[in-house]
PDB file of N, CA and C in Angstrom:
ATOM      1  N   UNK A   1      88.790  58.964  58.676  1.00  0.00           N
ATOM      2  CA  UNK A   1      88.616  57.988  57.616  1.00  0.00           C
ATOM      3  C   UNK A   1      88.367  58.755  56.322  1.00  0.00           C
ATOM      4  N   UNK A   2      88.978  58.417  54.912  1.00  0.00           N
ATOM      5  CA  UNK A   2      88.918  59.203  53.806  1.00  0.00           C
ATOM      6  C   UNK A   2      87.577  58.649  52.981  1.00  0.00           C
ATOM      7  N   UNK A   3      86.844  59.493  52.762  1.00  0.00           N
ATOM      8  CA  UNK A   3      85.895  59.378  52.000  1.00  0.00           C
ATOM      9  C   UNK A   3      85.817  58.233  51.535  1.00  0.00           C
ATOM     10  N   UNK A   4      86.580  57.708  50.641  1.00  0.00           N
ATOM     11  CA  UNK A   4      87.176  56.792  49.821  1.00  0.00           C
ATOM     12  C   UNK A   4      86.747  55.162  50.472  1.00  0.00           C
ATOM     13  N   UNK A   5      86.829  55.465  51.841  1.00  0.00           N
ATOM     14  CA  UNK A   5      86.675  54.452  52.562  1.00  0.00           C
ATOM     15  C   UNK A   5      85.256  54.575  53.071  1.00  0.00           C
ATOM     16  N   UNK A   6      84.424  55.176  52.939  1.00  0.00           N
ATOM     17  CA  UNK A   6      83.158  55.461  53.562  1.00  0.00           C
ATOM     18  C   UNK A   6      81.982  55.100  52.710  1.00  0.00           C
ATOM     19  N   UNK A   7      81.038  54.569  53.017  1.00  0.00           N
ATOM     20  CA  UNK A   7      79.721  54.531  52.064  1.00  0.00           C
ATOM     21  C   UNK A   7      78.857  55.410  53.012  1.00  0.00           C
ATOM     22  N   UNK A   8      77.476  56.043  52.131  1.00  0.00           N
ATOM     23  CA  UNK A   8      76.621  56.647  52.311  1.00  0.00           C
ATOM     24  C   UNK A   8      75.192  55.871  53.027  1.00  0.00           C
ATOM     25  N   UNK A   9      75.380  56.606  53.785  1.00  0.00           N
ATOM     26  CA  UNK A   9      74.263  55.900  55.344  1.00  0.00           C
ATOM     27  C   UNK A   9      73.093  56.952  55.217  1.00  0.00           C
ATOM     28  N   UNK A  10      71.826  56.845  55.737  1.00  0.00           N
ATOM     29  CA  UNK A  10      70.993  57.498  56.259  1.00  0.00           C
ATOM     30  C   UNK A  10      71.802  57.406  58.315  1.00  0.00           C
ATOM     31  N   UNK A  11      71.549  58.448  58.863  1.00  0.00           N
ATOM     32  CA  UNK A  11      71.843  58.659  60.189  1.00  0.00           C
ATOM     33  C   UNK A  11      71.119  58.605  60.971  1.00  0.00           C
ATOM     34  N   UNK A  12      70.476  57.298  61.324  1.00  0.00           N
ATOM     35  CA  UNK A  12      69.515  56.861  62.815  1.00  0.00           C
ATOM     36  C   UNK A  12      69.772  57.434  63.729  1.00  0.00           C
ATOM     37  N   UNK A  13      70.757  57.901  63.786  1.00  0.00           N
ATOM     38  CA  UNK A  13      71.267  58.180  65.334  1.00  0.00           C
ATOM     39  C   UNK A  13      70.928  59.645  65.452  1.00  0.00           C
ATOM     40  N   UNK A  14      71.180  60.565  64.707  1.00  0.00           N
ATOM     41  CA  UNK A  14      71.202  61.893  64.770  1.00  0.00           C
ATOM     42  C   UNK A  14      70.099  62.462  63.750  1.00  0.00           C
ATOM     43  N   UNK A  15      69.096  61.622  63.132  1.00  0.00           N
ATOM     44  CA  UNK A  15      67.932  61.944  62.485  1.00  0.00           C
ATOM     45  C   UNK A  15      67.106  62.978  63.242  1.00  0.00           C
ATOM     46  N   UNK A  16      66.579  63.822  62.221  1.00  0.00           N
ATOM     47  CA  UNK A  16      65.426  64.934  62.670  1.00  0.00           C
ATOM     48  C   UNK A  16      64.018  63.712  62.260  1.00  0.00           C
ATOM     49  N   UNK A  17      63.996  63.827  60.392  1.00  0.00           N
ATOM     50  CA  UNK A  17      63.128  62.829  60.166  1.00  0.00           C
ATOM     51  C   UNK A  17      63.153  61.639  59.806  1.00  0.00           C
ATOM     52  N   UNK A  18      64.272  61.374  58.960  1.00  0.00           N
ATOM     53  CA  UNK A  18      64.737  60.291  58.213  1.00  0.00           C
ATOM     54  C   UNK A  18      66.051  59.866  58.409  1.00  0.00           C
ATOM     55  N   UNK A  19      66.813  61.235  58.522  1.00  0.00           N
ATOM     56  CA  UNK A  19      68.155  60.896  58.820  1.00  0.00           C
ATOM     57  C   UNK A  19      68.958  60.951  57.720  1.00  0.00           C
ATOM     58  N   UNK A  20      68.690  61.777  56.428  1.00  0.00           N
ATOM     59  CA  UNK A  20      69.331  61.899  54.591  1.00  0.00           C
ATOM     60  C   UNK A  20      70.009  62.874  55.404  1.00  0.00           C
ATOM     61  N   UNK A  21      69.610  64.467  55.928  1.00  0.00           N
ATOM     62  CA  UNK A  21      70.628  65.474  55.894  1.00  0.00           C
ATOM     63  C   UNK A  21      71.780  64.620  56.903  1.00  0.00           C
ATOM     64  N   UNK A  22      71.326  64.384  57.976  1.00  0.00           N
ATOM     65  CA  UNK A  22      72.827  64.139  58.906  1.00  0.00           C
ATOM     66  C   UNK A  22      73.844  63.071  58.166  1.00  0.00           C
ATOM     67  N   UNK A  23      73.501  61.957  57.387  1.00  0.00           N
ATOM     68  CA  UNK A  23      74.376  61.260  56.826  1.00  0.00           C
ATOM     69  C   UNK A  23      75.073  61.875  56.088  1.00  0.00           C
ATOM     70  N   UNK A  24      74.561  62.739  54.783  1.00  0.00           N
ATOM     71  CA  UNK A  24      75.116  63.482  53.901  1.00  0.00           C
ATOM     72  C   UNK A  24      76.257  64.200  54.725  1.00  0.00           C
ATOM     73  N   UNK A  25      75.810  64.884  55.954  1.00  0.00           N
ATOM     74  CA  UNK A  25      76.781  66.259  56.381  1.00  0.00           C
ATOM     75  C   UNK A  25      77.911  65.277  56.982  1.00  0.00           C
ATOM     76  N   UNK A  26      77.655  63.577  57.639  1.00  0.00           N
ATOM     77  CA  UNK A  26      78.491  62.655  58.018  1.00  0.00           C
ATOM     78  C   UNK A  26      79.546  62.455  56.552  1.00  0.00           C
ATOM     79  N   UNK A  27      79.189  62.205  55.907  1.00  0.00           N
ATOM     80  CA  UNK A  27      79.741  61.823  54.299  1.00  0.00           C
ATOM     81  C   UNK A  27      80.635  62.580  53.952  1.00  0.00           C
ATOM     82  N   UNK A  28      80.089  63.962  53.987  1.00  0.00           N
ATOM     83  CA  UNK A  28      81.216  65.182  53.296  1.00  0.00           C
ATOM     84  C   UNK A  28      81.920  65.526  54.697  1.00  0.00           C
ATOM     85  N   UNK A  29      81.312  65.325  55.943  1.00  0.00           N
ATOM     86  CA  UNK A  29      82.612  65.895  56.896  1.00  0.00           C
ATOM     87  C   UNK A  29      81.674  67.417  56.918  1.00  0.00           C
ATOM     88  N   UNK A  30      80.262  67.740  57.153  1.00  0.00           N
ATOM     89  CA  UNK A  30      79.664  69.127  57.307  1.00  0.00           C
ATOM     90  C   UNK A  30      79.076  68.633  58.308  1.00  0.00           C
ATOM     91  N   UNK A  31      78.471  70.217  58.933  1.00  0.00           N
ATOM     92  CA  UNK A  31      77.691  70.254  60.056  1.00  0.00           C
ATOM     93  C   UNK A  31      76.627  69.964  59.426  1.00  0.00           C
ATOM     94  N   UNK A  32      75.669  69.257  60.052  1.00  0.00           N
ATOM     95  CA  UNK A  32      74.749  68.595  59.674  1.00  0.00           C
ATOM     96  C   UNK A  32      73.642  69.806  59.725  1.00  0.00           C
ATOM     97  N   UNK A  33      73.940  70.675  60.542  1.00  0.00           N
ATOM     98  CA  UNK A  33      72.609  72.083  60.765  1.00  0.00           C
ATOM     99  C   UNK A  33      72.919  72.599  58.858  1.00  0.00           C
ATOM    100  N   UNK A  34      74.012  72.518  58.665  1.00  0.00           N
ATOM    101  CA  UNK A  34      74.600  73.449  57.313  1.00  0.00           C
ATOM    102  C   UNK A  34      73.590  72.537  56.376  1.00  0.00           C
ATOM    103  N   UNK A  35      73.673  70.951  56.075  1.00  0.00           N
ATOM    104  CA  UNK A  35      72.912  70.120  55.217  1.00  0.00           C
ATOM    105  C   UNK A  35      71.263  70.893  55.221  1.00  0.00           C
ATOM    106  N   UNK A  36      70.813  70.979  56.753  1.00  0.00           N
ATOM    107  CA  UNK A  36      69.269  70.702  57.180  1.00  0.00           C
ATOM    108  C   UNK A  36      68.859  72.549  56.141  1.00  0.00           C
ATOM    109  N   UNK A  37      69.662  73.219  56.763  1.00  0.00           N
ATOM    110  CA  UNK A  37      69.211  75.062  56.241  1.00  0.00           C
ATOM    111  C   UNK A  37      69.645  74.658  54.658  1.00  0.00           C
ATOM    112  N   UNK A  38      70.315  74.028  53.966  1.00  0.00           N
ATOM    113  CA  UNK A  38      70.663  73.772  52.615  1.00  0.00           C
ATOM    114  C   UNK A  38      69.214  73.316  52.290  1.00  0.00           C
ATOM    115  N   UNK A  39      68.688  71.804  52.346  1.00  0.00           N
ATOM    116  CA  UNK A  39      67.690  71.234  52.119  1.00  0.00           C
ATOM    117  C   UNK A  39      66.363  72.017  52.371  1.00  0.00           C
ATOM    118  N   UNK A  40      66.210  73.146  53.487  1.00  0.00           N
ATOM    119  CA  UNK A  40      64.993  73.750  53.294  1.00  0.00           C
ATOM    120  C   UNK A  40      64.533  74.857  52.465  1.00  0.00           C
ATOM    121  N   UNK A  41      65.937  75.277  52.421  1.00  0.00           N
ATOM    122  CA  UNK A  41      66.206  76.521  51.580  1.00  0.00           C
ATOM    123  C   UNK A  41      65.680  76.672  50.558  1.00  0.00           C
ATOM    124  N   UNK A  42      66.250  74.880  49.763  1.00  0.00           N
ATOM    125  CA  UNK A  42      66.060  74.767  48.065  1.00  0.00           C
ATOM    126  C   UNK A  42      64.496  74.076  48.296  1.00  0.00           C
ATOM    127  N   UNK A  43      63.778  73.884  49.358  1.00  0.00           N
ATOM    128  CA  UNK A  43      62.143  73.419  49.264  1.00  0.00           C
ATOM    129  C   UNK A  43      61.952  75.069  49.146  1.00  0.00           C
ATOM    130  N   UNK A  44      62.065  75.774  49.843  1.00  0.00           N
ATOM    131  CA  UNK A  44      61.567  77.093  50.242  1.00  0.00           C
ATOM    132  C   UNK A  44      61.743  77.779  48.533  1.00  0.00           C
ATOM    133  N   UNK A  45      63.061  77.505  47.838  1.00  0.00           N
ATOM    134  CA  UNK A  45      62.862  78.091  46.821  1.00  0.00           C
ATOM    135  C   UNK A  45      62.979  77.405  45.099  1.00  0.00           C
ATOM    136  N   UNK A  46      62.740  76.259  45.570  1.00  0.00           N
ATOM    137  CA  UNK A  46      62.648  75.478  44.088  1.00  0.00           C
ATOM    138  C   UNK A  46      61.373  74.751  43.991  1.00  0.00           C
ATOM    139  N   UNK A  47      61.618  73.659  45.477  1.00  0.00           N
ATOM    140  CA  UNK A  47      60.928  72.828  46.005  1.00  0.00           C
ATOM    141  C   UNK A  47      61.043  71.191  45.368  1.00  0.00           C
ATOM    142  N   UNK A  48      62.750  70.869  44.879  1.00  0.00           N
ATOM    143  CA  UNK A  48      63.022  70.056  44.103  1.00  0.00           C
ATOM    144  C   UNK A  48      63.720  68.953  45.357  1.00  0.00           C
ATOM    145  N   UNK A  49      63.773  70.131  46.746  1.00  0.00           N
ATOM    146  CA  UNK A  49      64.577  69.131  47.230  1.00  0.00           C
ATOM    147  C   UNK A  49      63.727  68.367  48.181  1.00  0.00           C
ATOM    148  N   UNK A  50      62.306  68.348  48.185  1.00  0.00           N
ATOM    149  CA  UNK A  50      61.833  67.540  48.872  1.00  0.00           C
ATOM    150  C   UNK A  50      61.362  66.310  48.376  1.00  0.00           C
ATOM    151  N   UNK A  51      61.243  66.258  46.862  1.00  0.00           N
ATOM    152  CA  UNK A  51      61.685  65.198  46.083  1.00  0.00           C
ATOM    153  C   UNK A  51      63.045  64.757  46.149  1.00  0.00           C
ATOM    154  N   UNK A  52      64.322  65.257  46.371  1.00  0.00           N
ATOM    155  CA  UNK A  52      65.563  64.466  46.559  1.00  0.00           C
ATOM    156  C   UNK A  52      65.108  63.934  48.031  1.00  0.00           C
ATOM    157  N   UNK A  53      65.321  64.445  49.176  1.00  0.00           N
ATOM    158  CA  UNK A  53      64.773  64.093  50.561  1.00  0.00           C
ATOM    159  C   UNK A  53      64.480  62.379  50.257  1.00  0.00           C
ATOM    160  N   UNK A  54      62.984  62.596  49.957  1.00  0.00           N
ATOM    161  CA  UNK A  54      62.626  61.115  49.499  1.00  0.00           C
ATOM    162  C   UNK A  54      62.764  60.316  48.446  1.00  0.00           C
ATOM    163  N   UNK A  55      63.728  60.870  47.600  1.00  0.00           N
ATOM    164  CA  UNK A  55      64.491  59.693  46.655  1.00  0.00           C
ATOM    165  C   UNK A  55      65.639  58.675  47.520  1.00  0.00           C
ATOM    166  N   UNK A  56      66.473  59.839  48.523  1.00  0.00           N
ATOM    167  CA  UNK A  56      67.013  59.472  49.306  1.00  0.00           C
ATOM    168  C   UNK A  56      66.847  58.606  50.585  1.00  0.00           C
ATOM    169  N   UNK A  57      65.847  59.448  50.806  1.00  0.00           N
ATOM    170  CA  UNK A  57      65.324  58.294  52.222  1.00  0.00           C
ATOM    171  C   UNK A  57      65.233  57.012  51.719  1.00  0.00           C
ATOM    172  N   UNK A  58      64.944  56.698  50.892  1.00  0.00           N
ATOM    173  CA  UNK A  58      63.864  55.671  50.100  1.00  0.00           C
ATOM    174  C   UNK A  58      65.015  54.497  49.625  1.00  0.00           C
ATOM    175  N   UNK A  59      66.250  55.471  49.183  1.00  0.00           N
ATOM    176  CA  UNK A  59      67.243  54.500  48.679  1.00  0.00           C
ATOM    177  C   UNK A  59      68.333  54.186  49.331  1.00  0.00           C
ATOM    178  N   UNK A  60      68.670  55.321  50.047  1.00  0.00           N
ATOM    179  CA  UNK A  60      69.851  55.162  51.210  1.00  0.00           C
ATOM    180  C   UNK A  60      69.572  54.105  52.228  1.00  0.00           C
ATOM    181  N   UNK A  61      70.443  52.982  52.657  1.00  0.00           N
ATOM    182  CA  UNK A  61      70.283  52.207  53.900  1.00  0.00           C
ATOM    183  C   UNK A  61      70.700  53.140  54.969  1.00  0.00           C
ATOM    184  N   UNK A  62      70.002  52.905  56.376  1.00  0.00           N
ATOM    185  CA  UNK A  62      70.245  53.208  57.215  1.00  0.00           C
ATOM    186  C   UNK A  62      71.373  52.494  57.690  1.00  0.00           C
ATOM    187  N   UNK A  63      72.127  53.123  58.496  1.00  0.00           N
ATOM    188  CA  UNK A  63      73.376  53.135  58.910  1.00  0.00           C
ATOM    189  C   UNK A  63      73.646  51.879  60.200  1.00  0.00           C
ATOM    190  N   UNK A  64      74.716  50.491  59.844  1.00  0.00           N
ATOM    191  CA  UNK A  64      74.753  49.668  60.507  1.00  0.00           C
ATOM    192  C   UNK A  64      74.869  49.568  62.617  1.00  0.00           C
ATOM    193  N   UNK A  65      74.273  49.469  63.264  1.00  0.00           N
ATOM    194  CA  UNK A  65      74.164  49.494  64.215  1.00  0.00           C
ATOM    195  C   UNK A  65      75.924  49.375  64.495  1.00  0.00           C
ATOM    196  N   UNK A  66      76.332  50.682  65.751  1.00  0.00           N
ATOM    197  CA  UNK A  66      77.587  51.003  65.803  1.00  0.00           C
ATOM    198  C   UNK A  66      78.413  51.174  64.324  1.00  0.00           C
ATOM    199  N   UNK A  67      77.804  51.924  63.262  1.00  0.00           N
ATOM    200  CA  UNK A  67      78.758  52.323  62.131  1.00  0.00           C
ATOM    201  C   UNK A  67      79.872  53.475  63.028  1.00  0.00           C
ATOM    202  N   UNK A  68      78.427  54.742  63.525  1.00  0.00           N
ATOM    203  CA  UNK A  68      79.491  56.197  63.428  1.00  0.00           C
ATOM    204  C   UNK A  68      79.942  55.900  64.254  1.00  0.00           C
ATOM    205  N   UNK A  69      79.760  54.879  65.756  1.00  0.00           N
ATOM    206  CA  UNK A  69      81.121  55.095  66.642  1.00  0.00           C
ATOM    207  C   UNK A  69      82.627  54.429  66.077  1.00  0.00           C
ATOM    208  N   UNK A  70      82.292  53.297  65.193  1.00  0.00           N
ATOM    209  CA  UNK A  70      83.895  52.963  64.683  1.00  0.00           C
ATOM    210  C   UNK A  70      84.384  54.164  63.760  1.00  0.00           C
ATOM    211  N   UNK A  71      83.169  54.945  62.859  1.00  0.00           N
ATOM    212  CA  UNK A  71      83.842  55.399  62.286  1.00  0.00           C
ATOM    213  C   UNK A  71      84.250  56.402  62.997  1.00  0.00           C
ATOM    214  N   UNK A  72      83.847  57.204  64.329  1.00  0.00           N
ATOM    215  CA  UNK A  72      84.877  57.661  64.852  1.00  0.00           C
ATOM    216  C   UNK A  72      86.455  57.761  65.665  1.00  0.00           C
ATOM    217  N   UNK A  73      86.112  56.414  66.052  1.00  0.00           N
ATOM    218  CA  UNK A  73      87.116  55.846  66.497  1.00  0.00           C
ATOM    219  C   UNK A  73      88.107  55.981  65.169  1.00  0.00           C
ATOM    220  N   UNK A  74      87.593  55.797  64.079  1.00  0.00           N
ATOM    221  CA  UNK A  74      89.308  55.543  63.160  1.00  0.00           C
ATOM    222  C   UNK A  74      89.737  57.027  62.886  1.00  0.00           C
ATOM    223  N   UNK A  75      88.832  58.222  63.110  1.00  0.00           N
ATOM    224  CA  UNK A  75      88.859  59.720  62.936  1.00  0.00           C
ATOM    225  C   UNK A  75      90.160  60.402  63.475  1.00  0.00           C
ATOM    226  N   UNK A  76      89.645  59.280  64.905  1.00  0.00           N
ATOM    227  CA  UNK A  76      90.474  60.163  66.084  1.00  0.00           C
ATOM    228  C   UNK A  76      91.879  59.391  65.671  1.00  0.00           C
ATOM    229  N   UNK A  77      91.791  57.932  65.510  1.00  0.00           N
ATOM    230  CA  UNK A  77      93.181  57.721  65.594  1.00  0.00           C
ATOM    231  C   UNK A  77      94.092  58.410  64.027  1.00  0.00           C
ATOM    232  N   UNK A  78      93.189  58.624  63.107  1.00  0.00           N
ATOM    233  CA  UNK A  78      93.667  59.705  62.161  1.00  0.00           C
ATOM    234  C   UNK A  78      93.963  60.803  62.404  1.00  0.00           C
ATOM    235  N   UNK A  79      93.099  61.216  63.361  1.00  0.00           N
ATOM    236  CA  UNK A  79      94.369  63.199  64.051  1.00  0.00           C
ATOM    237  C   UNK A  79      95.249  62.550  64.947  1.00  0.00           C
ATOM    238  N   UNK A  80      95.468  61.690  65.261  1.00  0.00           N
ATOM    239  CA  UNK A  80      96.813  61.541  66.247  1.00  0.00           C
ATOM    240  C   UNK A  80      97.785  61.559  65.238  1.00  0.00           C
ATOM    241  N   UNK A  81      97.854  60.889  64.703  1.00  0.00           N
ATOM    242  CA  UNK A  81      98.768  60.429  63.173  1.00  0.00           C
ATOM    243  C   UNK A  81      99.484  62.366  62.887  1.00  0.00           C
ATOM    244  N   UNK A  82      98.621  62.906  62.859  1.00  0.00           N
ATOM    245  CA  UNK A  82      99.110  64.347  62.243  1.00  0.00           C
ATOM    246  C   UNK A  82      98.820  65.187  62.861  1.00  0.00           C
ATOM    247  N   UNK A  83      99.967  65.852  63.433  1.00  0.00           N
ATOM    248  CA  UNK A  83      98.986  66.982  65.014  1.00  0.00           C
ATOM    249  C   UNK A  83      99.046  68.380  63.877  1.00  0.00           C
ATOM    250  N   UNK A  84      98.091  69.376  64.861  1.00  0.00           N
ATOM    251  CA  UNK A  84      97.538  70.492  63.867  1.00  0.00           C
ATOM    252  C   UNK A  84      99.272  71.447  63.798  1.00  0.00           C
ATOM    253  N   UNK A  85      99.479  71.901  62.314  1.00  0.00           N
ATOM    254  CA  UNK A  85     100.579  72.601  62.462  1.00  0.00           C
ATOM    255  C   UNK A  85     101.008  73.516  63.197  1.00  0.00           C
ATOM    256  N   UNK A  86     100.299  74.384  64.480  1.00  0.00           N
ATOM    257  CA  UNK A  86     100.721  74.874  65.449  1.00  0.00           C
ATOM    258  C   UNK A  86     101.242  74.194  66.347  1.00  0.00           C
ATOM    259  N   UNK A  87     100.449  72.789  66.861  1.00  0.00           N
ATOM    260  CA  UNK A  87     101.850  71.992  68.114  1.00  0.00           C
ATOM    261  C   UNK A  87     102.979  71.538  67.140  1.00  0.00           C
ATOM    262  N   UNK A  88     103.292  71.308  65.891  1.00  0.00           N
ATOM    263  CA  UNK A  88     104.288  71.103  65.243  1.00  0.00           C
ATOM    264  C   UNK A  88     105.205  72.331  65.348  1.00  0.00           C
ATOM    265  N   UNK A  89     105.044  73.159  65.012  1.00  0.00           N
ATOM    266  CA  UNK A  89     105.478  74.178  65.161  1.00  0.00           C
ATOM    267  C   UNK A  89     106.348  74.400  66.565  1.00  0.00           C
ATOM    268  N   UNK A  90     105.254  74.701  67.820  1.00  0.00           N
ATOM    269  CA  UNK A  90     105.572  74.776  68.579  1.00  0.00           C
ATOM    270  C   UNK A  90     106.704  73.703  69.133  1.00  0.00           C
ATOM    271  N   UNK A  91     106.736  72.801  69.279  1.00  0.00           N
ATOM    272  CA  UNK A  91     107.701  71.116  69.167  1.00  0.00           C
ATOM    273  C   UNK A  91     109.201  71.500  68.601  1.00  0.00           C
ATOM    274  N   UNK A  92     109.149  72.313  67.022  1.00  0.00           N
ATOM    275  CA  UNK A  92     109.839  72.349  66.421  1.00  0.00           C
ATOM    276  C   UNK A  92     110.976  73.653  67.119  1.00  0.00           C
ATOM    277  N   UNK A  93     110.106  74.399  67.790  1.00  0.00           N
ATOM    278  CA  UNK A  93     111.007  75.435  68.397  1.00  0.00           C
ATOM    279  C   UNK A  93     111.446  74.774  69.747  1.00  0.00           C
ATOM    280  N   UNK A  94     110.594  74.132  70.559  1.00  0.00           N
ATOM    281  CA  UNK A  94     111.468  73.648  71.773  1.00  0.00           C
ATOM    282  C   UNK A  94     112.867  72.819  71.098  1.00  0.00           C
ATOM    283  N   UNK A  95     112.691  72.010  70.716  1.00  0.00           N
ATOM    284  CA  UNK A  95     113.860  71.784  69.854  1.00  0.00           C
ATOM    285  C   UNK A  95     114.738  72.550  69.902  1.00  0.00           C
ATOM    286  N   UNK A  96     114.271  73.782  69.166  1.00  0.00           N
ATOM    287  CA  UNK A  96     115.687  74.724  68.749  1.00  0.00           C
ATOM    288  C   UNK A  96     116.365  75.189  70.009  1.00  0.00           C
ATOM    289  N   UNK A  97     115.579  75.776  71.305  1.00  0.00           N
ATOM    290  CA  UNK A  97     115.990  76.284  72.403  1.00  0.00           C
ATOM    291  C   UNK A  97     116.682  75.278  72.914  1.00  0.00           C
ATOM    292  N   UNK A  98     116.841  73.892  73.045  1.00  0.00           N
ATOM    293  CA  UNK A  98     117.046  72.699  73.388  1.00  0.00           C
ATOM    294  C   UNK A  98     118.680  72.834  72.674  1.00  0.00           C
ATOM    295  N   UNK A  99     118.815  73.143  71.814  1.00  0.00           N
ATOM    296  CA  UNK A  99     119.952  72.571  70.779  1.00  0.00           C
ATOM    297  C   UNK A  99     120.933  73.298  71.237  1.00  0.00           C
ATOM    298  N   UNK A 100     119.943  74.985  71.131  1.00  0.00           N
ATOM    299  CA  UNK A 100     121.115  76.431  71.746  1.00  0.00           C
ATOM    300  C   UNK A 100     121.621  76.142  72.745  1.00  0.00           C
TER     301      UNK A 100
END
């Protein structure tokens, strides 16, 4: 599903405390460990982001009961749509041996 189509959730499902990093890393399409070491990092060295944390918690809705499984469901039927350019590839040469 393209961004475009997505709103910003807090993540019940996969929450440590609140559930801001896993939505965010849901949102952009990141590992959610990458969000959590981001967010401690900048407490560890600013300490601005534990004020975002809870601007966020605070304003973000939590995420509609069964959001991430549809939204995975439309994920997957989005990689079927376009296989990775190596089985294309590969496809494209049986073909050729096929033709010879």
């Amino acid at each position: 599903m393209s961004r475009r189509n997505r709103k910003l959730y807090r993540d019940t499902e996969d929450q440590k405390i609140g559930g801001v990093c896993s939505g965010l890393a849901r949102y952009f399409d990141l590992d959610p460990l990458l969000v959590r070491v981001a967010f401690v990092a900048a407490l560890v060295f600013g300490g601005g982001s534990l004020v975002a944390y809870i601007l966020l918690w605070w304003l973000v809705d939590p995420a509609p009961e069964g959001y991430w499984a549809d939204e995975d469901r439309a994920d997957d039927r989005d990689d079927d749509a376009f296989p990775p350019p190596s089985i294309a590839r590969d496809a494209d040469e049986d073909a050729d041996e096929d033709a010879a």
